[in-house]
N, C-alpha and C. Protein backbone atom coordinates (compact mmCIF):
# COMPACT_ATOMS: atom_id res chain seq x y z
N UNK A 1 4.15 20.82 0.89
CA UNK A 1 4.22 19.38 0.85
C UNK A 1 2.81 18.86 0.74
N UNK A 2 2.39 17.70 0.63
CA UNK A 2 1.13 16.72 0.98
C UNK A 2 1.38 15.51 -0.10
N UNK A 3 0.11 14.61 0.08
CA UNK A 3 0.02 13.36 0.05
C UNK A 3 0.73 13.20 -1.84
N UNK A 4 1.37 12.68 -1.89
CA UNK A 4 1.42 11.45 -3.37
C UNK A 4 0.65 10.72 -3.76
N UNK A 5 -0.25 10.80 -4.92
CA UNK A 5 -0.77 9.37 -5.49
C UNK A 5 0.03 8.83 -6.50
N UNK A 6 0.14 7.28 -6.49
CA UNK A 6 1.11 6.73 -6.90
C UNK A 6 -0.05 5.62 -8.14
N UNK A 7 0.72 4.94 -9.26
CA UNK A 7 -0.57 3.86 -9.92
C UNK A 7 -0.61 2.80 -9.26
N UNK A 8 0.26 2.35 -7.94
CA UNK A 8 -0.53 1.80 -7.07
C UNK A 8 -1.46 1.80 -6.33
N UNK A 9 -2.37 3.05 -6.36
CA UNK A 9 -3.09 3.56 -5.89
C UNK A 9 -2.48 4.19 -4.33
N UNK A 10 -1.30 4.25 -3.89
CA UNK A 10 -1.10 4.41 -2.75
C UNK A 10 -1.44 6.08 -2.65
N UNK A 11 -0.81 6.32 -1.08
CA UNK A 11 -1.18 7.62 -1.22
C UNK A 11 -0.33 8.04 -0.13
N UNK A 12 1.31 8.79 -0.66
CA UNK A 12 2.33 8.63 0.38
C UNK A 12 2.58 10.36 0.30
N UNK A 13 3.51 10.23 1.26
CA UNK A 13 4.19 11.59 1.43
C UNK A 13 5.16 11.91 0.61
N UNK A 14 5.48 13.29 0.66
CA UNK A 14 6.87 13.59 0.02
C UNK A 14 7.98 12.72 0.00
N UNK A 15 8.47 12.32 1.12
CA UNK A 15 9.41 11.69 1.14
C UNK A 15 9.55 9.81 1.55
N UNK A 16 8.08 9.14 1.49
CA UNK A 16 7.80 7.97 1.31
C UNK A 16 8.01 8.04 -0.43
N UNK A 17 7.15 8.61 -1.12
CA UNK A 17 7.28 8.72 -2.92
C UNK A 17 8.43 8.83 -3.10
N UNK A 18 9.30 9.75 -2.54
CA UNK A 18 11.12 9.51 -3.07
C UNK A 18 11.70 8.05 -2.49
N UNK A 19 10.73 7.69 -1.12
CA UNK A 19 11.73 6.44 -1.04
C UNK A 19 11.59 5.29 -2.22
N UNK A 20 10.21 5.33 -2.34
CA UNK A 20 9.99 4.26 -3.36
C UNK A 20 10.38 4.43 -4.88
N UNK A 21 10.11 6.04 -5.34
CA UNK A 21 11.58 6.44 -6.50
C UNK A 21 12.62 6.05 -6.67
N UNK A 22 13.50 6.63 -5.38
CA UNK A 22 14.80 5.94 -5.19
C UNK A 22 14.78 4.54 -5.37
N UNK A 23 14.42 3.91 -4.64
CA UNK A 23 14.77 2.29 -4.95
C UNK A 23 14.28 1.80 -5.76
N UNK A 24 13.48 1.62 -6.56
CA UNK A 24 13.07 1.51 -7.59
C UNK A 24 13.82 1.40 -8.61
N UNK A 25 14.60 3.03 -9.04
CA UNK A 25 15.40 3.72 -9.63
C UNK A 25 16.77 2.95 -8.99
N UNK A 26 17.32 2.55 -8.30
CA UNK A 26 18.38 2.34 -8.16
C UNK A 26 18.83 0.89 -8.32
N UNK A 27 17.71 -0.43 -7.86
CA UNK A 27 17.86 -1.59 -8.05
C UNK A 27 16.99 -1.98 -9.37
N UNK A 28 16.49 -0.72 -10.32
CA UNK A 28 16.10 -0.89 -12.05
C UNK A 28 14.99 -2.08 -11.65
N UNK A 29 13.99 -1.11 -10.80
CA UNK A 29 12.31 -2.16 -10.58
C UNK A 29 11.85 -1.94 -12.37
N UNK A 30 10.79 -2.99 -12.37
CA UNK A 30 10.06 -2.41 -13.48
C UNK A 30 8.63 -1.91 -13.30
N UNK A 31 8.13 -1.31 -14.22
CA UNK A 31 6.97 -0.58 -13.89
C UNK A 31 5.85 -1.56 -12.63
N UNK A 32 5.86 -2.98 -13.47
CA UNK A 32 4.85 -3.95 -12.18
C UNK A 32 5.29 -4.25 -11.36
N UNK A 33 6.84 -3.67 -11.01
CA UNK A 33 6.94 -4.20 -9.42
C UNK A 33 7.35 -2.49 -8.96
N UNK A 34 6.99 -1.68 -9.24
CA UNK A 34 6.92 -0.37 -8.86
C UNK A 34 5.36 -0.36 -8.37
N UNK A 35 4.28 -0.57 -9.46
CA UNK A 35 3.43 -0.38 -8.52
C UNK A 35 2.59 -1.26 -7.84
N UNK A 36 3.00 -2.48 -7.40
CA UNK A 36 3.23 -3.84 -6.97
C UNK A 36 3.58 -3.30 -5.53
N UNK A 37 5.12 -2.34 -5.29
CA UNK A 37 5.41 -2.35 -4.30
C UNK A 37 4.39 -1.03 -3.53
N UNK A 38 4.31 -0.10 -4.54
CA UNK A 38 3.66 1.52 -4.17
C UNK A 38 1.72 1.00 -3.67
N UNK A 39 1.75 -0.08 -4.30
CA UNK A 39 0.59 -1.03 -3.69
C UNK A 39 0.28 -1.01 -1.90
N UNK A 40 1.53 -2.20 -1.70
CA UNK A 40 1.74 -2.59 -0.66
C UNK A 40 2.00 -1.81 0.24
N UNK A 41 3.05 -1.02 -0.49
CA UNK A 41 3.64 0.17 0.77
C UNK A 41 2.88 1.06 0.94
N UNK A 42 1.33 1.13 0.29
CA UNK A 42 0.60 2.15 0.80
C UNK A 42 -0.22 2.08 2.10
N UNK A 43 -0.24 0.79 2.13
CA UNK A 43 -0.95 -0.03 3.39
C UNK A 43 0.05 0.32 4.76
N UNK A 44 0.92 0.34 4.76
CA UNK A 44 2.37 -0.14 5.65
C UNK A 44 2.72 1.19 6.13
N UNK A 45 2.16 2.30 6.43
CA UNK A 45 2.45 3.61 7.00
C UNK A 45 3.32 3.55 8.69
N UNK A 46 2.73 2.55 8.97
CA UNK A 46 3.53 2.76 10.43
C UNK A 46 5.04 1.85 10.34
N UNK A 47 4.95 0.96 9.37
CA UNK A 47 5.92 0.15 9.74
C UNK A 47 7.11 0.61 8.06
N UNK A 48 7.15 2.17 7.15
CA UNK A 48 7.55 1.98 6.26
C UNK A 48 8.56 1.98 6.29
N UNK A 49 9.51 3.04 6.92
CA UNK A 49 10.71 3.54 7.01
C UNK A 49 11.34 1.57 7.08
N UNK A 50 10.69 0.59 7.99
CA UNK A 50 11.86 -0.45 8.70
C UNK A 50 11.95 -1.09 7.26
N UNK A 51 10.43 -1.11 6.72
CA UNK A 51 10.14 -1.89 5.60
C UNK A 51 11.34 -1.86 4.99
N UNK A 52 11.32 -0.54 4.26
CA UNK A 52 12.40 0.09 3.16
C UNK A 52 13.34 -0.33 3.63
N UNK A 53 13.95 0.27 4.45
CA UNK A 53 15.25 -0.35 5.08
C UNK A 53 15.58 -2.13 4.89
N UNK A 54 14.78 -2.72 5.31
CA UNK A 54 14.60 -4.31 5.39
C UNK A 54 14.69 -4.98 3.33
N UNK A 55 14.01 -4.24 2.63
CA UNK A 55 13.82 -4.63 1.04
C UNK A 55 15.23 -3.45 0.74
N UNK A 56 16.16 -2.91 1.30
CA UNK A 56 17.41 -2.48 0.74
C UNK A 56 18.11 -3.48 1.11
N UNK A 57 18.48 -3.96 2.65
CA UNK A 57 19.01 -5.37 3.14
C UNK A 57 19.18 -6.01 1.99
N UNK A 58 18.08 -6.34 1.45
CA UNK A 58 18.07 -7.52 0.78
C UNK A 58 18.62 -7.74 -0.53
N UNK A 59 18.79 -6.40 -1.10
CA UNK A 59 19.10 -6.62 -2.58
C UNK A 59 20.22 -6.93 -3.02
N UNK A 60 21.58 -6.74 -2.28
CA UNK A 60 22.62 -6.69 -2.47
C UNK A 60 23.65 -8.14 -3.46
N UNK A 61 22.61 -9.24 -2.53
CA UNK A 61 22.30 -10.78 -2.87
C UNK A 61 21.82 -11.52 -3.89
N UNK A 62 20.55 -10.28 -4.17
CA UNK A 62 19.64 -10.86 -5.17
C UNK A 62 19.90 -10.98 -6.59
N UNK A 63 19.94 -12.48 -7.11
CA UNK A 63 19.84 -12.29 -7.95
C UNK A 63 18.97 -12.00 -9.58
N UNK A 64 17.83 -11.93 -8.64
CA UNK A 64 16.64 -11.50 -9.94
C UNK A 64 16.04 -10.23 -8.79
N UNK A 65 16.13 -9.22 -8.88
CA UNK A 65 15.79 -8.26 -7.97
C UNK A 65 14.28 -8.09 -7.83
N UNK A 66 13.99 -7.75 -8.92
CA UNK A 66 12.38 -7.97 -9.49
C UNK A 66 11.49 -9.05 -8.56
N UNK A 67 12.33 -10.08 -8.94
CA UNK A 67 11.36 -11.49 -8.69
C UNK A 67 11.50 -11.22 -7.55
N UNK A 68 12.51 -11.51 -6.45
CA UNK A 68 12.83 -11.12 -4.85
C UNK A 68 12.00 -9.71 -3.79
N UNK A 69 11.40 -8.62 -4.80
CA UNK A 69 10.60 -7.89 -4.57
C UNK A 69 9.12 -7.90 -4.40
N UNK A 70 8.75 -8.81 -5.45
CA UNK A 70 7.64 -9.38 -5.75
C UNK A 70 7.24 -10.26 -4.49
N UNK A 71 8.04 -11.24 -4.63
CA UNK A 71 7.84 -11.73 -3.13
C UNK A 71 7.96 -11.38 -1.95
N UNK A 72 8.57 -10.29 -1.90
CA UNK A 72 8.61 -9.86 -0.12
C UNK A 72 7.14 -8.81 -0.15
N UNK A 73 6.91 -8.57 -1.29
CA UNK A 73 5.72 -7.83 -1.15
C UNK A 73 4.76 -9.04 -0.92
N UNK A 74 4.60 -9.77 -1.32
CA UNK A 74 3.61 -11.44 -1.08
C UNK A 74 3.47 -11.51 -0.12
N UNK A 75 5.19 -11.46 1.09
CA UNK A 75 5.17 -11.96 2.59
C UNK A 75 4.53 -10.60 3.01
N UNK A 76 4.79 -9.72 2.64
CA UNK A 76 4.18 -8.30 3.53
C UNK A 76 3.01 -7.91 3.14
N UNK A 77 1.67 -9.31 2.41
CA UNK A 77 0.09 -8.78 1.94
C UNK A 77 -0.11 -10.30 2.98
N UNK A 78 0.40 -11.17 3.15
CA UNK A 78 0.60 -12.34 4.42
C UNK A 78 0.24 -11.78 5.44
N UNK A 79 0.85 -11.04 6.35
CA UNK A 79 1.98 -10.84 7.12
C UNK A 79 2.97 -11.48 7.92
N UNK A 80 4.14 -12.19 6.63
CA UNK A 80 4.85 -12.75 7.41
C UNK A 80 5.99 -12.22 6.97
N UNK A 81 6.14 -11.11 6.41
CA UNK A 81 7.73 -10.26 6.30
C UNK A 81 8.19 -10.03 7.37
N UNK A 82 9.84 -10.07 7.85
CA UNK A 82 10.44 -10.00 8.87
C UNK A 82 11.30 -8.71 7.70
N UNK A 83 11.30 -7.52 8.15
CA UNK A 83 12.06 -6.81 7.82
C UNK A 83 13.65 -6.95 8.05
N UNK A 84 13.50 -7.81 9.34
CA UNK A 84 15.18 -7.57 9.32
C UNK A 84 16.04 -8.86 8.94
N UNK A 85 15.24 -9.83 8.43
CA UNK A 85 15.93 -11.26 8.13
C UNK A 85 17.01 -11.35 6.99
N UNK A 86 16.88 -9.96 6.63
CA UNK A 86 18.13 -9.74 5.54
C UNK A 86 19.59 -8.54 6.41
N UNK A 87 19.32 -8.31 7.14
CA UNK A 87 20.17 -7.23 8.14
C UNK A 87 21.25 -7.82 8.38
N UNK A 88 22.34 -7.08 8.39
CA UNK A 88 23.17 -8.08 9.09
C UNK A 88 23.73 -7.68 11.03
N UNK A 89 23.91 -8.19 11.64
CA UNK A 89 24.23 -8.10 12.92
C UNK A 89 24.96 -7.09 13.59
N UNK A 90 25.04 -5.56 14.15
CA UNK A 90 25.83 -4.94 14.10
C UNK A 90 26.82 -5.44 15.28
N UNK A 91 28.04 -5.27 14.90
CA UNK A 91 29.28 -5.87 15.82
C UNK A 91 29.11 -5.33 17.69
N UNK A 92 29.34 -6.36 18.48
CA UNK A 92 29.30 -6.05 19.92
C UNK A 92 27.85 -6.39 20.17
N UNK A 93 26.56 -6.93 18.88
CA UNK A 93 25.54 -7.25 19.60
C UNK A 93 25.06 -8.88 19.38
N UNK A 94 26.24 -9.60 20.17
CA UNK A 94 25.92 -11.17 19.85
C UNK A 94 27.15 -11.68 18.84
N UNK A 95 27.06 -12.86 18.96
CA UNK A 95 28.22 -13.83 17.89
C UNK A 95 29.60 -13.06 18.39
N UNK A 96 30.39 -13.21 17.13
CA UNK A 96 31.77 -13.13 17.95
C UNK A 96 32.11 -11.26 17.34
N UNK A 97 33.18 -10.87 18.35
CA UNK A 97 33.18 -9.34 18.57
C UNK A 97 33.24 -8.82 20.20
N UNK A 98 33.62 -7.44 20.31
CA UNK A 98 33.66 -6.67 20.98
C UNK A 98 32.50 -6.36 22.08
N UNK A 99 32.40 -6.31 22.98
CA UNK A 99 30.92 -6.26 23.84
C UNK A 99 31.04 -4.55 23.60
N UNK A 100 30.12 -4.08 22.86
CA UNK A 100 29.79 -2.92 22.80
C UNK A 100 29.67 -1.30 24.29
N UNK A 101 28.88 -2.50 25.39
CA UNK A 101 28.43 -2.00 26.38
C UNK A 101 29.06 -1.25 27.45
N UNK A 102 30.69 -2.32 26.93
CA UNK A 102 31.74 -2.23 27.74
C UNK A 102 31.70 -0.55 28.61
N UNK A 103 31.49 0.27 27.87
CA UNK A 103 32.02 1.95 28.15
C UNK A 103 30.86 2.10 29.03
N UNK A 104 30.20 1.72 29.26
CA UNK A 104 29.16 2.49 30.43
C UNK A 104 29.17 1.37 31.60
N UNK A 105 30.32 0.26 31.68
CA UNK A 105 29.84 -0.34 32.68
C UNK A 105 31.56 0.20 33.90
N UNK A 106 32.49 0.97 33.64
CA UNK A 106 33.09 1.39 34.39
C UNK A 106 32.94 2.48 34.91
């Protein structure tokens, strides 16, 4: 294994470079928001895994994927990306639903 260089200049691991492959590849980035994002995400080592996770959230919605990428990379050279403002709520934690907790409190 070892480091990836990317033409964002980043410089990721084995399996940071597949994350940003994969999605890329799967929501059809184009080359400037590939290395737009391989940019950003080279900076973001401690926080990548939520990142990724948080810019998958989001795409499902989007309707210019590209453009919507572009900008969360904007909020995350800011720092005002909230990774999880695209998440949705898992059931039993808040709003209406099941109290999750229930099983460990008998």
């Amino acid at each position: 294994e070892g480091n990836f260089f990317c033409r964002g200049g980043g410089n990721f691991d084995a399996a940071q470079s597949k994350a940003i492959v994969d999605f890329c590849g799967e929501h059809r980035m184009d080359d400037g928001a590939k290395t737009r994002l391989e940019k950003v995400m080279s900076k973001r080592h401690a926080t990548f895994a939520e990142d990724m996770q948080g810019l998958s959230a989001a795409m499902p919605d989007a309707k210019n994927k590209v453009t919507l990428v572009m900008s969360l990379c904007s909020e995350m050279e800011k720092g005002s990306w909230d990774p999880n403002k695209f998440r949705q709520p898992k059931p039993g934690y808040g709003g209406k639903g099941g109290d999750s907790r229930s099983d460990w409190r008998s």
